[in-house]
N, C-alpha and C. Protein backbone atom coordinates (compact mmCIF):
# COMPACT_ATOMS: atom_id res chain seq x y z
N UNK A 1 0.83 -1.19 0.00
CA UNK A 1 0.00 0.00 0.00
C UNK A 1 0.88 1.25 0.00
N UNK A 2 0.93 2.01 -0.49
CA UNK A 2 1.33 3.53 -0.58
C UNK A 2 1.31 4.47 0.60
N UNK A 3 1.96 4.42 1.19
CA UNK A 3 1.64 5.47 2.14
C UNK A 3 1.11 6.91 1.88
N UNK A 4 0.35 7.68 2.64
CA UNK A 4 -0.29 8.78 2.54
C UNK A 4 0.43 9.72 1.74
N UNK A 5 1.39 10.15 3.00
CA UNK A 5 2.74 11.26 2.76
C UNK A 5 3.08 10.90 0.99
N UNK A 6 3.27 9.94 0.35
CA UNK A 6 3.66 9.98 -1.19
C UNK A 6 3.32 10.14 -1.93
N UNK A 7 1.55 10.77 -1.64
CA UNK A 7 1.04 10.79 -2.66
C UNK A 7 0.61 12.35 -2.70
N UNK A 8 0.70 12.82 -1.80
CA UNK A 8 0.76 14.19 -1.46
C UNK A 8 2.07 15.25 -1.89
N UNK A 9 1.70 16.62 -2.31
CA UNK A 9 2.24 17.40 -2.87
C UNK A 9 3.13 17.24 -1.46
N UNK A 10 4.42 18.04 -1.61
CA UNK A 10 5.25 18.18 -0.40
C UNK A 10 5.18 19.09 0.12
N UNK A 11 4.95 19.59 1.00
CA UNK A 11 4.44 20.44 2.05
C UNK A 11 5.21 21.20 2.55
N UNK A 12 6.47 21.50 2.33
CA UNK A 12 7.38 22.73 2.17
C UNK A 12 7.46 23.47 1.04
N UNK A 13 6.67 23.42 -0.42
CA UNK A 13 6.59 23.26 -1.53
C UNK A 13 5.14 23.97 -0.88
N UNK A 14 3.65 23.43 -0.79
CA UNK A 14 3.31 23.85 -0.57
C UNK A 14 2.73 25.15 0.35
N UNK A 15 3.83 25.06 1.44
CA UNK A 15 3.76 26.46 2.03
C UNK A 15 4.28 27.56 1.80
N UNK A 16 5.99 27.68 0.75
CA UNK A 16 6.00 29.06 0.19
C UNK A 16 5.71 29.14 -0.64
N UNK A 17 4.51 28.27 -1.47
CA UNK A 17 3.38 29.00 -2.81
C UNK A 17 2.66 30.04 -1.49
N UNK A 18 1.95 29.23 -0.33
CA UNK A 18 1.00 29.98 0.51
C UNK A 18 1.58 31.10 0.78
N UNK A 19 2.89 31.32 1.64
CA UNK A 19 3.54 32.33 1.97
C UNK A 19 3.73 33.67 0.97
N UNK A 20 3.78 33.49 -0.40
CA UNK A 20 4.10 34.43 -1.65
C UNK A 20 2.69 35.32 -1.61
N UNK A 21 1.68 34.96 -1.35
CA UNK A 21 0.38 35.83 -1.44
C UNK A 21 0.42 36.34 0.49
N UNK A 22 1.07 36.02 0.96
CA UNK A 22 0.68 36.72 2.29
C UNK A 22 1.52 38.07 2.59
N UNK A 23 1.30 38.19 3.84
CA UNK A 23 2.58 39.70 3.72
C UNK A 23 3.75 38.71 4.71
N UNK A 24 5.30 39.68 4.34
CA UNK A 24 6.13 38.98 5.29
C UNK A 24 6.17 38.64 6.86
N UNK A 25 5.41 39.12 7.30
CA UNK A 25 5.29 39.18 8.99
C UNK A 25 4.47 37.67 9.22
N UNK A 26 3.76 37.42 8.42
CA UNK A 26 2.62 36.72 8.44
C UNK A 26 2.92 34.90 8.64
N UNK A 27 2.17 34.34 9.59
CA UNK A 27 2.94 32.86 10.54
C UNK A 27 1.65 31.72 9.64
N UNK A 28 1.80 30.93 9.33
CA UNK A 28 1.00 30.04 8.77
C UNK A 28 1.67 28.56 9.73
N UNK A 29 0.24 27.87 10.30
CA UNK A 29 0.28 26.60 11.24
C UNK A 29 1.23 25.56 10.34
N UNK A 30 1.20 24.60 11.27
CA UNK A 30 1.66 23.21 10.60
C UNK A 30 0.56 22.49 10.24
N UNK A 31 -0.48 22.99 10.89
CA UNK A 31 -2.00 22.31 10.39
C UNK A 31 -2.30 22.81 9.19
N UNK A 32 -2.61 24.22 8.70
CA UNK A 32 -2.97 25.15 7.60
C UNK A 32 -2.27 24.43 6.65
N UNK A 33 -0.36 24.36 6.35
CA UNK A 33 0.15 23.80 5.93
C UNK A 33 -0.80 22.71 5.11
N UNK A 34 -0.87 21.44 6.15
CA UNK A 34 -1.51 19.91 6.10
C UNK A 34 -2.65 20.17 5.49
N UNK A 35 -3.34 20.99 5.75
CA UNK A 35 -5.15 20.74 4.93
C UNK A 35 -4.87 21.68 3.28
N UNK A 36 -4.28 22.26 3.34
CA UNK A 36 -3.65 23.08 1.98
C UNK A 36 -3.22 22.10 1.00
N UNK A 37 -2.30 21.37 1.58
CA UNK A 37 -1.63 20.12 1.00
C UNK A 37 -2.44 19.08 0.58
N UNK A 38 -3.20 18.90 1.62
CA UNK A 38 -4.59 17.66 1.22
C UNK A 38 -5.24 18.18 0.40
N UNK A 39 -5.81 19.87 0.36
CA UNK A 39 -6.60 19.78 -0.63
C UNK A 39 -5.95 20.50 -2.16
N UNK A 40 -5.18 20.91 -2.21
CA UNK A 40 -3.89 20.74 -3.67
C UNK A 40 -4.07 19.71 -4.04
N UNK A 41 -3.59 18.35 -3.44
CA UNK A 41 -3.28 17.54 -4.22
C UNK A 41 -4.58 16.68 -4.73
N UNK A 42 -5.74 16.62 -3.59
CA UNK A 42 -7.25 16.28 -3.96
C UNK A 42 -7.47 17.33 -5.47
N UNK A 43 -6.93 18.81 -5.90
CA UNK A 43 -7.51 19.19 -6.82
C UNK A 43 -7.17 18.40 -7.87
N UNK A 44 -5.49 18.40 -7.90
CA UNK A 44 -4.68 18.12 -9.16
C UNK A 44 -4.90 16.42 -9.34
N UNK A 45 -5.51 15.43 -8.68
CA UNK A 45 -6.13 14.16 -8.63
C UNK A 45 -7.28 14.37 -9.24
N UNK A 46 -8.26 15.15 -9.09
CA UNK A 46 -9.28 15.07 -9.68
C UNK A 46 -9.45 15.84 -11.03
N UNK A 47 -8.67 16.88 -11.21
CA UNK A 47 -8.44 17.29 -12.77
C UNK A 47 -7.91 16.31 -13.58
N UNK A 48 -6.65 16.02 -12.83
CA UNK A 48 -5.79 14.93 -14.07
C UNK A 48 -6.71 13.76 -14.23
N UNK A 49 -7.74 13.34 -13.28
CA UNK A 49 -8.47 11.97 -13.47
C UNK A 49 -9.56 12.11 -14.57
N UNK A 50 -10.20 13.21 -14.78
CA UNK A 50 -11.23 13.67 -15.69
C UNK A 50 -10.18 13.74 -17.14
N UNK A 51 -8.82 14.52 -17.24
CA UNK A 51 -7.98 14.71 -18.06
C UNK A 51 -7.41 12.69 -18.86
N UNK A 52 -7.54 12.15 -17.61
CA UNK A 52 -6.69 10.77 -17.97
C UNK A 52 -7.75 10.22 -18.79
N UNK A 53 -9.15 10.34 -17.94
CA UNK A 53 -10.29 9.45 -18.42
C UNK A 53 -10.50 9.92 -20.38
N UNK A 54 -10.34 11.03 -20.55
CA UNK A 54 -10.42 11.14 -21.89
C UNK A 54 -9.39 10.60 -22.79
N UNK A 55 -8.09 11.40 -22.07
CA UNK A 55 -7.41 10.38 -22.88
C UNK A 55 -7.38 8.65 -23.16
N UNK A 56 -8.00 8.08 -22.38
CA UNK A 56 -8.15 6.44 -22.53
C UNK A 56 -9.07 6.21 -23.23
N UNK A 57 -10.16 7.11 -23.48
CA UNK A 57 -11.33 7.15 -24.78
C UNK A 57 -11.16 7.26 -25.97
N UNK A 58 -9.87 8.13 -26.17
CA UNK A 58 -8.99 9.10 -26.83
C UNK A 58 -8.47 7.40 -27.46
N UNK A 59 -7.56 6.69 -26.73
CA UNK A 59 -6.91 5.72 -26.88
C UNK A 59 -5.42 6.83 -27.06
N UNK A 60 -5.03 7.46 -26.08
CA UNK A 60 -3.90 7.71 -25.68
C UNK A 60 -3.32 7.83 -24.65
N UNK A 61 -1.81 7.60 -24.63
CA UNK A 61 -1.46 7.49 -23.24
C UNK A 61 -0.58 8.18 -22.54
N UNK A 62 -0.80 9.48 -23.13
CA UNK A 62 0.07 11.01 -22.37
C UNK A 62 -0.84 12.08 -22.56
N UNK A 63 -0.98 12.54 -21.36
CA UNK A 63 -2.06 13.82 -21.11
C UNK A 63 -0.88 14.89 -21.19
N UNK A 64 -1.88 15.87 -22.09
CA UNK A 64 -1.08 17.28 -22.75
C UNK A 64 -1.95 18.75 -21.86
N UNK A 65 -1.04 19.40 -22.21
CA UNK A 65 -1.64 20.33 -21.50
C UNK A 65 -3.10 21.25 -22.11
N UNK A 66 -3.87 20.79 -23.11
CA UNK A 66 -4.79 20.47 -23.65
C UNK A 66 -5.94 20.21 -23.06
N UNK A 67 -5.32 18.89 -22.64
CA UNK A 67 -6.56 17.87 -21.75
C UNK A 67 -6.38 18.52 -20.32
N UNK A 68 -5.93 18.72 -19.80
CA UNK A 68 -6.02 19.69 -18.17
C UNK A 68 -6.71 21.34 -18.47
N UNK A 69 -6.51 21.23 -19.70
CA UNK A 69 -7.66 22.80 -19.67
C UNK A 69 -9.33 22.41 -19.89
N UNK A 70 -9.06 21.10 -20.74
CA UNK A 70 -10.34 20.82 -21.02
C UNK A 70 -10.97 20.17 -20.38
N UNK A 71 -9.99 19.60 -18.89
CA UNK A 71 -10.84 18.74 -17.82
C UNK A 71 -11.58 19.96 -16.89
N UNK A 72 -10.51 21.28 -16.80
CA UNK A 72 -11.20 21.94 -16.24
C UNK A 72 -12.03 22.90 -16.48
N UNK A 73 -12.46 22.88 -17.45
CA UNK A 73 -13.37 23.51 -18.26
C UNK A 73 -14.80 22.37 -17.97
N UNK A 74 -14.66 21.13 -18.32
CA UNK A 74 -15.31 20.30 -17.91
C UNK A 74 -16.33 20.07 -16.54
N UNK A 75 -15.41 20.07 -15.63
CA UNK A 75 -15.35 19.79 -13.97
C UNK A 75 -16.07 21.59 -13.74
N UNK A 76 -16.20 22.34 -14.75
CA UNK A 76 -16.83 23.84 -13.97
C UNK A 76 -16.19 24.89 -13.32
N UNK A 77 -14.57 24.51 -14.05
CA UNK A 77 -13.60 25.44 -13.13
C UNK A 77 -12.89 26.09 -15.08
N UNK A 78 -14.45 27.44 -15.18
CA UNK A 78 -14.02 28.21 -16.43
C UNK A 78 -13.14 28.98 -16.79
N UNK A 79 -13.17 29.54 -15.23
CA UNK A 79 -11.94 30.64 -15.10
C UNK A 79 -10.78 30.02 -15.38
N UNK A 80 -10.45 28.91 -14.60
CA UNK A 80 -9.03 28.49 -14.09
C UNK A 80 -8.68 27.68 -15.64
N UNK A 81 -9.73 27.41 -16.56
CA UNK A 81 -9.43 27.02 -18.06
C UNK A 81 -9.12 27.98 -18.53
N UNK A 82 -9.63 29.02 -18.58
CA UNK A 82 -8.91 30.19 -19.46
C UNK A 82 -7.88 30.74 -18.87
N UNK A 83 -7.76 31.06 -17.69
CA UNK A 83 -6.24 31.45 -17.45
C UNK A 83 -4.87 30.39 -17.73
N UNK A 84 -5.52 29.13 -17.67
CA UNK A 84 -4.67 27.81 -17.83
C UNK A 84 -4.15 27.98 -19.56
N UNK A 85 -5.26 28.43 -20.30
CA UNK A 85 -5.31 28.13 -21.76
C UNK A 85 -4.18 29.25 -21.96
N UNK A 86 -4.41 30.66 -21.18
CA UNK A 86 -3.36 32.12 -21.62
C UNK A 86 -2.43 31.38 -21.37
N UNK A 87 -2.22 30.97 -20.19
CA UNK A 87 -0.87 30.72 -19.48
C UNK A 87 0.05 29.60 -20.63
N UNK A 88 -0.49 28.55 -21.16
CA UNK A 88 -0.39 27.16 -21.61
C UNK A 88 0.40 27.94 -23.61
N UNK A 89 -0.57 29.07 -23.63
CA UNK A 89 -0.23 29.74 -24.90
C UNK A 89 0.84 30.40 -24.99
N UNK A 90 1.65 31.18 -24.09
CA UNK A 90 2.29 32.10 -23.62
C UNK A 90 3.61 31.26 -23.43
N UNK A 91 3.68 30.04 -22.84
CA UNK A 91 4.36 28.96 -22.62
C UNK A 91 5.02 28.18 -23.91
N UNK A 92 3.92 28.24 -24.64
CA UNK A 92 4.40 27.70 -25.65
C UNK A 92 4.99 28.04 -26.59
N UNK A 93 4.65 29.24 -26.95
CA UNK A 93 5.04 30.75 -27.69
C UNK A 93 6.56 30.97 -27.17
N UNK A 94 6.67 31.28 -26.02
CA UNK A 94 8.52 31.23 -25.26
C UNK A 94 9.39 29.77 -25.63
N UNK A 95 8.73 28.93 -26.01
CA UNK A 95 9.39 27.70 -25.92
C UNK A 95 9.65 27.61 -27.37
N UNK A 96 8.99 28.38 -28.32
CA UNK A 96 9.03 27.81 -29.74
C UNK A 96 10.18 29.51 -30.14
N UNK A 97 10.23 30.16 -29.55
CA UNK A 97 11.07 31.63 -29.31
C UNK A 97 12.74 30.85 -28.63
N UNK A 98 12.35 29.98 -27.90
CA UNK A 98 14.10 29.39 -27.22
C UNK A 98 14.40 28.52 -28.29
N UNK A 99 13.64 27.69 -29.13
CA UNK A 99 14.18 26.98 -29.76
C UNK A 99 14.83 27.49 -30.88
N UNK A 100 14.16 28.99 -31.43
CA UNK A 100 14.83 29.06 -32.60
C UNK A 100 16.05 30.28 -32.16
N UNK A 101 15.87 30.88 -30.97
CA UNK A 101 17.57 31.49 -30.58
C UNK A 101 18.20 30.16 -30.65
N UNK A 102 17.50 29.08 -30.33
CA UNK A 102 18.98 27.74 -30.21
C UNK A 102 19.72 27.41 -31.18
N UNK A 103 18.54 27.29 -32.32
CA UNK A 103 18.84 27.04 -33.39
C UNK A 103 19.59 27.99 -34.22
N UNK A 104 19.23 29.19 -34.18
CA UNK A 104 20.48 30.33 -34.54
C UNK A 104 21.50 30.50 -33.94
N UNK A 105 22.02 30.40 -32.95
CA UNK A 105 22.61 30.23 -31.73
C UNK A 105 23.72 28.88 -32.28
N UNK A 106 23.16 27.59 -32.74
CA UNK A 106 23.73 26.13 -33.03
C UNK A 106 24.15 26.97 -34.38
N UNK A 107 23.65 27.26 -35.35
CA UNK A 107 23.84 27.33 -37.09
C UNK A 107 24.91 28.59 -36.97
N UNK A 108 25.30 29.68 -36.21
CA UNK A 108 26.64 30.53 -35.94
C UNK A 108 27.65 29.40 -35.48
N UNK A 109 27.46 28.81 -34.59
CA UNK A 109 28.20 28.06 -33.90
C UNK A 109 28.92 27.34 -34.52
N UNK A 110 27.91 26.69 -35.54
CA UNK A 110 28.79 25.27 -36.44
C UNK A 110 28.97 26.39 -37.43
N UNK A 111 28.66 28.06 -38.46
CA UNK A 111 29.76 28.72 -39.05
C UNK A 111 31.11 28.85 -38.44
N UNK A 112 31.07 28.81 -37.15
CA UNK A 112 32.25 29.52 -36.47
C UNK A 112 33.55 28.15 -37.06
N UNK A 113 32.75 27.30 -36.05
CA UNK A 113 33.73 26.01 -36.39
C UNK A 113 34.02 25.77 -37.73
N UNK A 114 33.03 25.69 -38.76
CA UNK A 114 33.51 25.76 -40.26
C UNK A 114 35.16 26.05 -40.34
N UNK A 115 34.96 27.72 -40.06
CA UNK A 115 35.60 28.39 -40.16
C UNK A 115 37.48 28.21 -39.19
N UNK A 116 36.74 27.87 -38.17
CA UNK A 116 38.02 26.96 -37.51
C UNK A 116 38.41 26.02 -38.27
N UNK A 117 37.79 25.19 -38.58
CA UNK A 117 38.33 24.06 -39.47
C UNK A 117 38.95 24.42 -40.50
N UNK A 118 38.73 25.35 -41.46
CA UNK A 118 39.05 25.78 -42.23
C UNK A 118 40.68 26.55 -42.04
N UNK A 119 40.98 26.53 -40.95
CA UNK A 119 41.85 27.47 -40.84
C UNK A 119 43.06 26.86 -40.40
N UNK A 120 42.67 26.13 -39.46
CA UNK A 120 43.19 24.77 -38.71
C UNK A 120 44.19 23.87 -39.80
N UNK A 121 42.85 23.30 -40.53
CA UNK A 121 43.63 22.49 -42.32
C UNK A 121 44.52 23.49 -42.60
N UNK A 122 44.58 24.98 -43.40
CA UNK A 122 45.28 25.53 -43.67
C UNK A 122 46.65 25.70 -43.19
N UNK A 123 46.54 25.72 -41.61
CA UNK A 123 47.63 26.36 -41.02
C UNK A 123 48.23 24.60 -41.07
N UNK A 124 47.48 24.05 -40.66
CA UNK A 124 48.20 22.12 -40.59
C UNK A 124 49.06 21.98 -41.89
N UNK A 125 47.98 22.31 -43.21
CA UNK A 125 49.09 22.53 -44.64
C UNK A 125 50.42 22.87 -44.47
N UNK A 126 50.24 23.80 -44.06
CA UNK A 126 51.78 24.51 -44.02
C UNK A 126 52.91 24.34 -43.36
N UNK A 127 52.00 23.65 -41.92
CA UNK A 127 52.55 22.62 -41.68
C UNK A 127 53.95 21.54 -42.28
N UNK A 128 52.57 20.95 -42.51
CA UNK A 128 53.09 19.70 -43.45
C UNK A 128 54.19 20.45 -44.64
N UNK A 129 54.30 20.79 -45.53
CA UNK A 129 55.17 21.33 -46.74
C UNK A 129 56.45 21.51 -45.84
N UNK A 130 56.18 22.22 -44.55
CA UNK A 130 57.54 22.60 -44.57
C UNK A 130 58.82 21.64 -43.71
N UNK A 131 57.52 20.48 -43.81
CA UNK A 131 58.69 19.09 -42.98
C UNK A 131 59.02 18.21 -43.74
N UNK A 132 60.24 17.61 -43.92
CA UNK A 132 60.93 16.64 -44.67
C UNK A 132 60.75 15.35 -44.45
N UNK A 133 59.92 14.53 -45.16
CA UNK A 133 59.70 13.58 -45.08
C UNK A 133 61.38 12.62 -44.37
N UNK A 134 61.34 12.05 -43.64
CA UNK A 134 62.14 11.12 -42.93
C UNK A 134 62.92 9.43 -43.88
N UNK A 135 63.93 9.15 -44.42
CA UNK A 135 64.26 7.89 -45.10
C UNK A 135 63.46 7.10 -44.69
N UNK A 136 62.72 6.11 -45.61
CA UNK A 136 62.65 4.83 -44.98
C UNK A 136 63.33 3.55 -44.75
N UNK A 137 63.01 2.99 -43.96
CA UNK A 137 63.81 2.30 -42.68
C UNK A 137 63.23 0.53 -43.22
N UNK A 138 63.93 -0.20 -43.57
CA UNK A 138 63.76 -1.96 -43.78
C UNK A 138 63.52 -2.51 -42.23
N UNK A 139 63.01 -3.10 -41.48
CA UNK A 139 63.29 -4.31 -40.64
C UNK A 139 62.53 -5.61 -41.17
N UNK A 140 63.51 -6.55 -40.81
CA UNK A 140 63.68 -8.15 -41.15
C UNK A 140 62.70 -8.65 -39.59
N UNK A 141 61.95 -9.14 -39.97
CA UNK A 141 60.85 -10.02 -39.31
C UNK A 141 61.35 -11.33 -38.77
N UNK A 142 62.18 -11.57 -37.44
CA UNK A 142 62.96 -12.79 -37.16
C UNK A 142 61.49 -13.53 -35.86
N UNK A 143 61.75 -15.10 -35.97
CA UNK A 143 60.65 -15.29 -35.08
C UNK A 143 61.51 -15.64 -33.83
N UNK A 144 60.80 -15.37 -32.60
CA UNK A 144 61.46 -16.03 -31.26
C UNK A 144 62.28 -17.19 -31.24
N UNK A 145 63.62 -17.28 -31.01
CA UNK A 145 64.64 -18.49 -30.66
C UNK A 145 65.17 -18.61 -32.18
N UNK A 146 64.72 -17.93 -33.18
CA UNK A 146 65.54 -18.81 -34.34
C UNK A 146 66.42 -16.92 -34.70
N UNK A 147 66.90 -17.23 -34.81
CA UNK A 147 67.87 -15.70 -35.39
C UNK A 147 68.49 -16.09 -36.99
N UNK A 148 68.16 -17.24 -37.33
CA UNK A 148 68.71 -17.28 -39.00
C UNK A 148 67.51 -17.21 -39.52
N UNK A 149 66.66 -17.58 -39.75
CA UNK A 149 65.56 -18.14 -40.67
C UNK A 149 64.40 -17.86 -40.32
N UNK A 150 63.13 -17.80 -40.61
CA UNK A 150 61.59 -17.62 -40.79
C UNK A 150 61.30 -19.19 -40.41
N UNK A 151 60.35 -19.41 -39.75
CA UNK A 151 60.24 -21.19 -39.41
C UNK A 151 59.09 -21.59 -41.04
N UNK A 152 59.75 -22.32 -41.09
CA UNK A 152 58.50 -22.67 -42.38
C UNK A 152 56.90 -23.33 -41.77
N UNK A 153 55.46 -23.54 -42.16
CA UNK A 153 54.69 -23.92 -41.75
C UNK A 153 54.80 -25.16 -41.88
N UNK A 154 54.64 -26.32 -41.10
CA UNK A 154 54.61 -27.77 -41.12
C UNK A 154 53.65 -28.40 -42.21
């Protein structure tokens, strides 16, 4: 069986979300804490369960942030869908904005290196030209214990 405590949001987690809307002076229980916590995580259980149940109708098996606007739109919580939907848009919009600094960001990056490479070979060229290849050198292939001869195969 699962114990309680694991299935519950964590409760230091949940008290400076609480603390951020209060003023600084302001003392919140270890109880307040506990029923905050119970009922957080009772919300986000019962959204995602309305959210899961579609998706298994759906015949899929990853809930998007889609299905949590539309569970709560569902369940009668209109507001918290449309601020979910701004929020979810806004989110996504920054994320598709990081990818393409990345991607401009990666496509300078690999010019730069081009350009290293390019320079690298060059300077290695010059390198090379200005060293004298070395004589080459014969060695005779003798096998262990025999010093005259190559052993023939039997």
């Amino acid at each position: 069986m699962v114990d309680e405590q694991d299935r519950l949001l964590p409760v230091a987690n949940v008290g400076r979300i609480m603390k951020q809307i209060l003023p600084p002076t302001a003392k919140i229980s270890k109880e307040a804490k506990q029923t905050m916590q119970e009922c957080a995580t009772e919300f986000i259980s019962f959204v995602t369960g309305e959210a899961s149940d579609k998706c298994h109708k759906e015949n899929r098996k990853t809930i998007n942030g889609d299905d949590i606007c539309w569970s709560l739109s569902s369940l009668g919580f209109d507001n918290y869908a449309e601020a979910i939907v701004r929020y979810l848009h806004k989110y996504r919009e920054a994320e598709r904005e990081r990818a393409n600094q990345n991607k401009a960001t990666s496509t300078a990056n690999t010019q730069d290196k081009v350009e290293e490479d390019l320079n690298f070979t060059s300077t290695q060229h010059e390198i090379q030209t200005e060293i004298t290849p070395a004589p080459l050198m014969k060695f005779r292939v003798l096998e262990k214990g025999n010093s005259s001869s190559p052993k023939k195969p039997s």
